[in-house]
N, C-alpha and C. Protein backbone atom coordinates (compact mmCIF):
# COMPACT_ATOMS: atom_id res chain seq x y z
N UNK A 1 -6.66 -8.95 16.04
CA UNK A 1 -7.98 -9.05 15.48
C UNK A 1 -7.94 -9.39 13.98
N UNK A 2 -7.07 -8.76 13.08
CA UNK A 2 -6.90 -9.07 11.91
C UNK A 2 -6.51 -10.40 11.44
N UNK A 3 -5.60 -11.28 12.41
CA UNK A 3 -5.16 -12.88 12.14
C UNK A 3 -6.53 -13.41 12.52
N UNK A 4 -7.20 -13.54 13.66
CA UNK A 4 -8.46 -13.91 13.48
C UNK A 4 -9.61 -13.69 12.80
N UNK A 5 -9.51 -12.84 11.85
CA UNK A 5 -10.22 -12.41 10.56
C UNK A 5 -9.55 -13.12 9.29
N UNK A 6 -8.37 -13.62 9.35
CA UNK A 6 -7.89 -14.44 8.52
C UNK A 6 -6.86 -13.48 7.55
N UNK A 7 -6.46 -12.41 7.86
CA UNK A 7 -5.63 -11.63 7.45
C UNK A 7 -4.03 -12.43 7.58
N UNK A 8 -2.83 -12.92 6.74
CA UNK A 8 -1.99 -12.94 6.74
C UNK A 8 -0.76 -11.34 6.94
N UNK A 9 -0.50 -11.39 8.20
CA UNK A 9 0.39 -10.68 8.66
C UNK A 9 1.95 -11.28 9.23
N UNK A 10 2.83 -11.00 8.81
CA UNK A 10 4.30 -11.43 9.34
C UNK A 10 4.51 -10.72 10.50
N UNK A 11 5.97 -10.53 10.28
CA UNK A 11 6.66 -10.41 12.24
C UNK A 11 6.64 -8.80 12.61
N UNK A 12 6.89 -8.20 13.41
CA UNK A 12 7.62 -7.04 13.23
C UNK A 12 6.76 -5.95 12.96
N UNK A 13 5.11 -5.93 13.04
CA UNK A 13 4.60 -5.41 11.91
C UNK A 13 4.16 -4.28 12.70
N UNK A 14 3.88 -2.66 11.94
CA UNK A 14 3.99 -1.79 13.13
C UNK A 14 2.23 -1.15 12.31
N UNK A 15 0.93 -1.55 13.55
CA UNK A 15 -0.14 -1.04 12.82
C UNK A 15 -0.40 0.22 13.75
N UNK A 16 -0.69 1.38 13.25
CA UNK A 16 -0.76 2.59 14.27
C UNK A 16 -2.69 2.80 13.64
N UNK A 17 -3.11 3.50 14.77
CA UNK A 17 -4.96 3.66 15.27
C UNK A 17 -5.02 4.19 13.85
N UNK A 18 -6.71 4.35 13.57
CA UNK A 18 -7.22 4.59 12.81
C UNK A 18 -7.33 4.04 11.78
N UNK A 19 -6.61 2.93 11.49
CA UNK A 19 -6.57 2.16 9.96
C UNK A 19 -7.93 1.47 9.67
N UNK A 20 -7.81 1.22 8.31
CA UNK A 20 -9.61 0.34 7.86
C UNK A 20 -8.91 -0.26 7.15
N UNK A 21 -9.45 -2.01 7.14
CA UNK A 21 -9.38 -2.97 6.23
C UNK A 21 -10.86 -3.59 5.89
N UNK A 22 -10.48 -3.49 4.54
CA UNK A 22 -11.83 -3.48 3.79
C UNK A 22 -11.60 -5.11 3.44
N UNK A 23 -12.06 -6.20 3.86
CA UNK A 23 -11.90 -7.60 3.63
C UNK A 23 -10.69 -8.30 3.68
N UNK A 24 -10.25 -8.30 5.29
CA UNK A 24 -8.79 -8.64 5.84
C UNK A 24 -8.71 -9.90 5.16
N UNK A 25 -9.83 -10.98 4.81
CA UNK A 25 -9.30 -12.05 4.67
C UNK A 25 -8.29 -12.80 3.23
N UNK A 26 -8.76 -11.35 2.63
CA UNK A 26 -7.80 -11.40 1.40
C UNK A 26 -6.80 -10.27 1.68
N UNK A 27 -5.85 -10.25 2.99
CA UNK A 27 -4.69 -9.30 2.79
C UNK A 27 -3.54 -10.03 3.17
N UNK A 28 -2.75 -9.85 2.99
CA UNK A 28 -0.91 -10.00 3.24
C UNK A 28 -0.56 -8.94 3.34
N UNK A 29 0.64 -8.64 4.85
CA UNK A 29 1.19 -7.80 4.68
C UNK A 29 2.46 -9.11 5.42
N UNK A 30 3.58 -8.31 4.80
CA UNK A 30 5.07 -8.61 5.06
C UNK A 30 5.87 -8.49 6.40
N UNK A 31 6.60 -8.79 6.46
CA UNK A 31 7.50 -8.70 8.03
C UNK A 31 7.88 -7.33 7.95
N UNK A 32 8.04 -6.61 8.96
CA UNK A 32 8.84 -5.29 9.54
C UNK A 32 8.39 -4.22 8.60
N UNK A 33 6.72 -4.70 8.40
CA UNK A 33 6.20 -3.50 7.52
C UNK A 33 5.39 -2.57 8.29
N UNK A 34 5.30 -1.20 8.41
CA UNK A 34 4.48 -0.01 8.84
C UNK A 34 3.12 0.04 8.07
N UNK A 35 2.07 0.51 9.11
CA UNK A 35 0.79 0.64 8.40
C UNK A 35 0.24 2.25 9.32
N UNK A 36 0.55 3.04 8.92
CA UNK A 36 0.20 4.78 9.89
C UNK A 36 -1.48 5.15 10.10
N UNK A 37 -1.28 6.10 10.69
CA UNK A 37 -2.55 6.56 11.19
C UNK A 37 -3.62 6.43 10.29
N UNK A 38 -4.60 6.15 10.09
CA UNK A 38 -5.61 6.75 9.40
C UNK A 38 -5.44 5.74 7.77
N UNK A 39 -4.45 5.04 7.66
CA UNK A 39 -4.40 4.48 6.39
C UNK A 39 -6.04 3.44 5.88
N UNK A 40 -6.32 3.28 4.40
CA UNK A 40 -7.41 2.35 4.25
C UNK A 40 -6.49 1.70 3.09
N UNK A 41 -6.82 0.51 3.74
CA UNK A 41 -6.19 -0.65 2.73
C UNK A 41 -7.31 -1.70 1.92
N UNK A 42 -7.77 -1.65 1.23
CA UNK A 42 -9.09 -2.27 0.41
C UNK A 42 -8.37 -3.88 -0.21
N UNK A 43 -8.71 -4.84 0.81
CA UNK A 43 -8.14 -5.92 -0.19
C UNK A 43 -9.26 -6.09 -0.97
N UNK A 44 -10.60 -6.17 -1.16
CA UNK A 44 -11.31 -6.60 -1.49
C UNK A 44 -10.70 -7.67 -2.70
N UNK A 45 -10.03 -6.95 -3.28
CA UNK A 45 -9.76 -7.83 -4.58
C UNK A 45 -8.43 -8.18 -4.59
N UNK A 46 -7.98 -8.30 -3.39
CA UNK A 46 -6.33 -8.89 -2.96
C UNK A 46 -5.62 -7.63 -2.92
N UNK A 47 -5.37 -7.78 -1.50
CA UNK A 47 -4.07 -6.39 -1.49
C UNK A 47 -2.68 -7.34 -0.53
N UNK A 48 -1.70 -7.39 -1.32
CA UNK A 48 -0.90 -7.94 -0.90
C UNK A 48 0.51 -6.82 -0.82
N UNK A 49 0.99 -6.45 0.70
CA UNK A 49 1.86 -5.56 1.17
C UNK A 49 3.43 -6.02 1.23
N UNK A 50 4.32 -6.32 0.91
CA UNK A 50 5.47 -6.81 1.02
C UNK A 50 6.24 -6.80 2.35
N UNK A 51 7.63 -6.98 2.46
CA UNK A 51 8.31 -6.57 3.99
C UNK A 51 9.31 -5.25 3.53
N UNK A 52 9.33 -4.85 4.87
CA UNK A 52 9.86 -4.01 5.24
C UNK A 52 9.26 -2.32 4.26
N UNK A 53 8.21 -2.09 4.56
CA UNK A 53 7.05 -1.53 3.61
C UNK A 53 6.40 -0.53 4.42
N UNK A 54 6.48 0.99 3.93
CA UNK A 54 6.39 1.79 5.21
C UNK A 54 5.40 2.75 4.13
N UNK A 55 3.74 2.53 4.66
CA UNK A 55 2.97 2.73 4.48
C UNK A 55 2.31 4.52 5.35
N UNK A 56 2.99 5.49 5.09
CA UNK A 56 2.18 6.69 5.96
C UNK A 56 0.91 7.19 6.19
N UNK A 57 1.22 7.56 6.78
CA UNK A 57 -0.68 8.31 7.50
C UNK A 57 -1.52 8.60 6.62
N UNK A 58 -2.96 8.30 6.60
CA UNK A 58 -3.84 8.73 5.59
C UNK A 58 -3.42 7.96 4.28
N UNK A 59 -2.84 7.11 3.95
CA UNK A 59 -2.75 6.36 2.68
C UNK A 59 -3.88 5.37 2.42
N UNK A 60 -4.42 5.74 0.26
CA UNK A 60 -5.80 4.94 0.41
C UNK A 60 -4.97 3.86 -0.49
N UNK A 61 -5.45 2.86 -0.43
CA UNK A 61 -5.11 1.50 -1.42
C UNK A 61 -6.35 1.18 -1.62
N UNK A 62 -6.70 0.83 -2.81
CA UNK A 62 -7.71 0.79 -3.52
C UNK A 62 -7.69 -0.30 -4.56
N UNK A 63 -8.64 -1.60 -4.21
CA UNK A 63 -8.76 -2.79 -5.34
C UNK A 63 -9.73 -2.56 -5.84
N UNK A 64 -10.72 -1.82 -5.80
CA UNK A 64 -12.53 -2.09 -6.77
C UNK A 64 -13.08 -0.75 -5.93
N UNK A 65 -13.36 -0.33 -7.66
CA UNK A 65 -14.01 0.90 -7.36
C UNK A 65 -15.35 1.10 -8.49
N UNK A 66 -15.61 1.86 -9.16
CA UNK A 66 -17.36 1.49 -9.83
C UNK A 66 -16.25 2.22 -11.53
N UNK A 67 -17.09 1.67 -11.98
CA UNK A 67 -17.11 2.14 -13.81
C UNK A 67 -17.76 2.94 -14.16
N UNK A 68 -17.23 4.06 -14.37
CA UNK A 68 -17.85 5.28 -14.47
C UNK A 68 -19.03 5.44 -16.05
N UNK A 69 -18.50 4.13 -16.87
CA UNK A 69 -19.49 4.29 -17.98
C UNK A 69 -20.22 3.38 -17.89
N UNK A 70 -20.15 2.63 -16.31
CA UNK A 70 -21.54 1.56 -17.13
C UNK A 70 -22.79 2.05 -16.75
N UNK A 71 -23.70 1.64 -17.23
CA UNK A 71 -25.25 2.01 -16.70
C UNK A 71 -26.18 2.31 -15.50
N UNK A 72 -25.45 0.69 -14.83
CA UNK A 72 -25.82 0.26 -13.10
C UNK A 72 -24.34 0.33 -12.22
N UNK A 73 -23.44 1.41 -12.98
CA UNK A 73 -22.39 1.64 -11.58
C UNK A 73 -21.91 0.31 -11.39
N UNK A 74 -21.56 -0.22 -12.52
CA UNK A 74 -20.58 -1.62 -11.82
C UNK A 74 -19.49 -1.41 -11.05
N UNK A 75 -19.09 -2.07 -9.95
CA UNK A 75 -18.02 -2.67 -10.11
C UNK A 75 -16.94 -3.19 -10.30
N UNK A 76 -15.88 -2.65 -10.90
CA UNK A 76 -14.78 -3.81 -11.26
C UNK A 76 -13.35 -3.17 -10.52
N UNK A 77 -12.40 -3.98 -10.75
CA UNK A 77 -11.11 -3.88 -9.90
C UNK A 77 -10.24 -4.93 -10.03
N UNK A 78 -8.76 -4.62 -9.46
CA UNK A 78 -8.06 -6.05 -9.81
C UNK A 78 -7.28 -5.92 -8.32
N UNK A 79 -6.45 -7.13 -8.28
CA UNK A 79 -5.31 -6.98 -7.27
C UNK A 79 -4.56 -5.59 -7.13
N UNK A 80 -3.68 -5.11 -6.08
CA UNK A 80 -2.65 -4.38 -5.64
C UNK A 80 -1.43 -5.16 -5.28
N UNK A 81 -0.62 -5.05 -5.84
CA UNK A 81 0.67 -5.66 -4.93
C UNK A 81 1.63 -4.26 -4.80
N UNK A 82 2.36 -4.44 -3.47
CA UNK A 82 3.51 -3.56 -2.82
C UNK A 82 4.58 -4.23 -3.05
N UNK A 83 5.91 -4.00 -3.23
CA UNK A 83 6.57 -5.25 -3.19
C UNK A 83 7.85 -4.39 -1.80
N UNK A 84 8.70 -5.02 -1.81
CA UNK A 84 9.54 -5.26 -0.54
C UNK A 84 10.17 -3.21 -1.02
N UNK A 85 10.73 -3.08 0.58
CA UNK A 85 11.16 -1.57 0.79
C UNK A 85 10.15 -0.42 -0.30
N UNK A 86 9.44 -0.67 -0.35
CA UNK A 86 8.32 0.48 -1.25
C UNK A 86 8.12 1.44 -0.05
N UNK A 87 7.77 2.97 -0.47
CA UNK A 87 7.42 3.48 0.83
C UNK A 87 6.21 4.32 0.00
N UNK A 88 5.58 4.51 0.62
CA UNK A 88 3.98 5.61 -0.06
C UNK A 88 3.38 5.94 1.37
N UNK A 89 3.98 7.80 0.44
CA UNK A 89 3.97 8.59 1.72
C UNK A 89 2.60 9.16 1.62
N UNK A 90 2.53 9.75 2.92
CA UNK A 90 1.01 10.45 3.51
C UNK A 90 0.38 11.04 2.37
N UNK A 91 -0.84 10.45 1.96
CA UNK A 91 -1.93 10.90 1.68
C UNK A 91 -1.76 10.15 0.12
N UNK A 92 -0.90 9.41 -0.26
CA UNK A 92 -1.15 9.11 -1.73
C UNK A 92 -2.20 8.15 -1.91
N UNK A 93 -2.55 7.95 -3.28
CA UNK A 93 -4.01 7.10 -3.51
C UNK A 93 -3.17 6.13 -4.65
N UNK A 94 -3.49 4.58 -4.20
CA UNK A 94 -3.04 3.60 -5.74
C UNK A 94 -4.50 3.52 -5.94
N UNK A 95 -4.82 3.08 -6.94
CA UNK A 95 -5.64 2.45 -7.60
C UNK A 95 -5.68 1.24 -7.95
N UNK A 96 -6.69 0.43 -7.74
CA UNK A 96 -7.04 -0.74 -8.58
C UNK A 96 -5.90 -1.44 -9.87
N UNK A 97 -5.17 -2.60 -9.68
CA UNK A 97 -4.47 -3.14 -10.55
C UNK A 97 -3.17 -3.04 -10.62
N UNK A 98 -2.58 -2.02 -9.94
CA UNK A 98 -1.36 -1.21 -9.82
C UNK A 98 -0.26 -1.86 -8.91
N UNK A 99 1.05 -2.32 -9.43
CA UNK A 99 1.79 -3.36 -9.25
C UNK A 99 3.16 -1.96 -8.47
N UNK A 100 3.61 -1.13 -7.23
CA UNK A 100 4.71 -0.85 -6.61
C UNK A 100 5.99 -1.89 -6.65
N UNK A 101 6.88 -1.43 -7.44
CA UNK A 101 7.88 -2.15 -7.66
C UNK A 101 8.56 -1.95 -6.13
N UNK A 102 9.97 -3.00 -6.08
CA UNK A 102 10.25 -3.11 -5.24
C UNK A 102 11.63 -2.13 -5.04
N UNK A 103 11.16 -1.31 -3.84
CA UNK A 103 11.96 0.03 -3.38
C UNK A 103 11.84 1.29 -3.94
N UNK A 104 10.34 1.44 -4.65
CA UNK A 104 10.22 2.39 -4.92
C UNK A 104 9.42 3.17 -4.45
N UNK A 105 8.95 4.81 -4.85
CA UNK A 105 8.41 5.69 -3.45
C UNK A 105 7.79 6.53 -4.52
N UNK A 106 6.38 6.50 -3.51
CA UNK A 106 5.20 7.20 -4.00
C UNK A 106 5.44 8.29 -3.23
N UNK A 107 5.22 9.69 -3.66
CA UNK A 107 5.12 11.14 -3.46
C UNK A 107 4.14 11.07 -2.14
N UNK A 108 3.90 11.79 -1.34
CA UNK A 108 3.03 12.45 -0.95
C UNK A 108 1.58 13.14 -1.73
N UNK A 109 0.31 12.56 -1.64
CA UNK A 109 -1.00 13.10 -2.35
C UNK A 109 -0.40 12.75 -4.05
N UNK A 110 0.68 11.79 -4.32
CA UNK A 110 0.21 11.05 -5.10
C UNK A 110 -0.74 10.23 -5.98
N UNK A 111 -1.33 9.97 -6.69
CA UNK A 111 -2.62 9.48 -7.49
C UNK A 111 -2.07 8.21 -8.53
N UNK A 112 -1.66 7.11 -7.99
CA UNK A 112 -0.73 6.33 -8.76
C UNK A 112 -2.14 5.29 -9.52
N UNK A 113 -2.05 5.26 -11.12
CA UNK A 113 -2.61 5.08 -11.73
C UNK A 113 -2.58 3.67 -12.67
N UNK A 114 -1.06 3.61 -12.61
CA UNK A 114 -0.29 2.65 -13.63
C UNK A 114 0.65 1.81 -12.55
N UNK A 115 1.37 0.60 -13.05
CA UNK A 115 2.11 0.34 -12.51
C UNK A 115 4.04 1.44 -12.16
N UNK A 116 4.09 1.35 -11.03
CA UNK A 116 5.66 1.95 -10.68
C UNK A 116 6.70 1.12 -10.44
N UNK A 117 7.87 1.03 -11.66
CA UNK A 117 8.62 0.14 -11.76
C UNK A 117 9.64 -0.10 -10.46
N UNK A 118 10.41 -0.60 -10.07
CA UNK A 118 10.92 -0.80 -8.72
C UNK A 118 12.64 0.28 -8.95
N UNK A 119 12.55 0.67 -7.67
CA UNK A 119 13.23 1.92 -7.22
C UNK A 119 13.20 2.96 -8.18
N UNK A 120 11.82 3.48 -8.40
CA UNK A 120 11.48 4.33 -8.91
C UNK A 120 10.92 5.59 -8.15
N UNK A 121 10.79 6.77 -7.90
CA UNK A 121 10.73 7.44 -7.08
C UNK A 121 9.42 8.37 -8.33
N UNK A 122 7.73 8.45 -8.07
CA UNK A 122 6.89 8.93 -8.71
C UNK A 122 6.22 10.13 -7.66
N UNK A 123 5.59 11.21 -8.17
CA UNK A 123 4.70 12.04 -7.92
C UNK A 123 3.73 12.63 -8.63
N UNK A 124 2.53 13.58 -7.94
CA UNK A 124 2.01 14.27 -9.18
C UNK A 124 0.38 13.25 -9.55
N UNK A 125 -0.22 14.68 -10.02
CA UNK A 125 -1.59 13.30 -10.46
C UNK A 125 -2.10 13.41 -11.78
N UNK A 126 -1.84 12.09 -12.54
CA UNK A 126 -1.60 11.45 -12.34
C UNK A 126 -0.06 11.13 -12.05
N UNK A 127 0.44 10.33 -10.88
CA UNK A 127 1.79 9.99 -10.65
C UNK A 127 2.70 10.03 -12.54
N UNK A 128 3.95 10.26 -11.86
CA UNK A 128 4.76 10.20 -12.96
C UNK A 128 6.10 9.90 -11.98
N UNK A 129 6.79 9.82 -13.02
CA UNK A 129 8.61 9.18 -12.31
C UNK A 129 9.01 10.42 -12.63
N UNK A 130 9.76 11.07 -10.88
CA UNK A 130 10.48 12.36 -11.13
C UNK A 130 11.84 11.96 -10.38
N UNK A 131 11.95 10.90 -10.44
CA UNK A 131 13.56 10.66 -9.65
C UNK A 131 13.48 8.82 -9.88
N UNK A 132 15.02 8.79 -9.15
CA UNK A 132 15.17 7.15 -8.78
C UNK A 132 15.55 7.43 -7.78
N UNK A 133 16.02 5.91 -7.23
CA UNK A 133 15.95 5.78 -5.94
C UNK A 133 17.19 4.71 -5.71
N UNK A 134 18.10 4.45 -4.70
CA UNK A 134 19.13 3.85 -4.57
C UNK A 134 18.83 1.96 -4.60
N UNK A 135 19.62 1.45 -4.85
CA UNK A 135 18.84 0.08 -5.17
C UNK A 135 20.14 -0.75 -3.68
N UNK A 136 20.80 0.08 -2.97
CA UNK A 136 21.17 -0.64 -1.80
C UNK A 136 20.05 -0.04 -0.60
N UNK A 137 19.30 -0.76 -0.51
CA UNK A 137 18.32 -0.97 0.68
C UNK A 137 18.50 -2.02 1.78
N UNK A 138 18.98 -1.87 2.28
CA UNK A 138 19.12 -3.20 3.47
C UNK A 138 18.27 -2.68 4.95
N UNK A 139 17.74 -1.66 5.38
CA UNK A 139 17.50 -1.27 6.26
C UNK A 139 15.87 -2.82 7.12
N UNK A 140 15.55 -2.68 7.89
CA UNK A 140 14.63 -3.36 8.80
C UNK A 140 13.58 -2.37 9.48
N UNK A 141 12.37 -2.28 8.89
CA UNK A 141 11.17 -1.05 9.33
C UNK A 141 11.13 -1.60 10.88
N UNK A 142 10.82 -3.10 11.59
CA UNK A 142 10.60 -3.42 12.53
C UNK A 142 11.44 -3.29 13.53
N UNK A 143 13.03 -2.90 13.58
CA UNK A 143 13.54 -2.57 14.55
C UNK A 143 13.44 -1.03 15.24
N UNK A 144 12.44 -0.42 14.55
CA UNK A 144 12.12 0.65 14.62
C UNK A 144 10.95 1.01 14.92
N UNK A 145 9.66 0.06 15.23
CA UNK A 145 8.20 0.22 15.36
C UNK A 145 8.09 -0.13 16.82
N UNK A 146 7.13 0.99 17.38
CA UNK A 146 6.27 2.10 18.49
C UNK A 146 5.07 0.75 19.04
N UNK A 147 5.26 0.89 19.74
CA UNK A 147 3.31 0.21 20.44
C UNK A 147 2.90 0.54 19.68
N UNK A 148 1.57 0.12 19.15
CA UNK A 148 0.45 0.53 18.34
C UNK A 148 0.09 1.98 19.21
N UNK A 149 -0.23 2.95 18.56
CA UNK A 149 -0.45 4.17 19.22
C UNK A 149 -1.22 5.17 18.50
């Protein structure tokens, strides 16, 4: 349903029930990438997911959300990009503009605010870097993905 909405999706790709896409026709997601239960992915303003990208349950991604000082509740937001082996675990929130380097890992109920440089390992709200992360990643999410379920 999502390629016929005009969503760019690659091979391998493992989407489990409950997910919301908020304007598929501006999304990319990557080969042998995970998308879990309950996740909301907001391209509105481009959300582009990398490969091999293991997205957990209840995760919000967020391109445009309102301005808390303007008058009439604008509006505004920018792109999201994920980049390749990133993982953001259950329940964390990106925000609007926020660039996941590649192989790095969002906490659990994370609140990622800023960009996270790649194999960086962040938690905490607002997110902060409380570790790194190994920069040999070779693993494949898709030899490992379930029926949609």
């Amino acid at each position: 349903m999502l390629r016929i909405l005009r969503a760019r999706i690659g091979k391998k790709v493992g989407l489990y029930r409950n997910f919301e896409v908020r304007s598929p026709w501006k999304l990319s997601i990557g080969n042998s990438t995970v998308i879990g239960h309950g996740a909301l992915l907001d391209a509105r303003m481009k959300l582009t997911i990398g490969n091999n990208v293991n997205l957990s349950n209840e995760v919000m991604i967020w391109t445009l959300h309102h301005d808390y000082n303007s008058a009439s509740f604008e509006s505004v937001g920018e792109q999201v990009i994920i980049e390749d082996y990133a993982w953001i675990c259950s329940r964390a929130i990106i925000l609007p503009g926020v660039t996941i380097g590649k192989g790095a890992v969002v906490a659990a109920g994370a609140v990622v605010v800023r960009d996270v440089l790649p194999y960086t390992v962040v938690g905490g709200v607002p997110a902060k870097q409380v570790a790194l992360r190994s920069k040999d990643l070779n693993y494949d999410l898709g030899n490992g993905i379930l029926p949609i379920i």
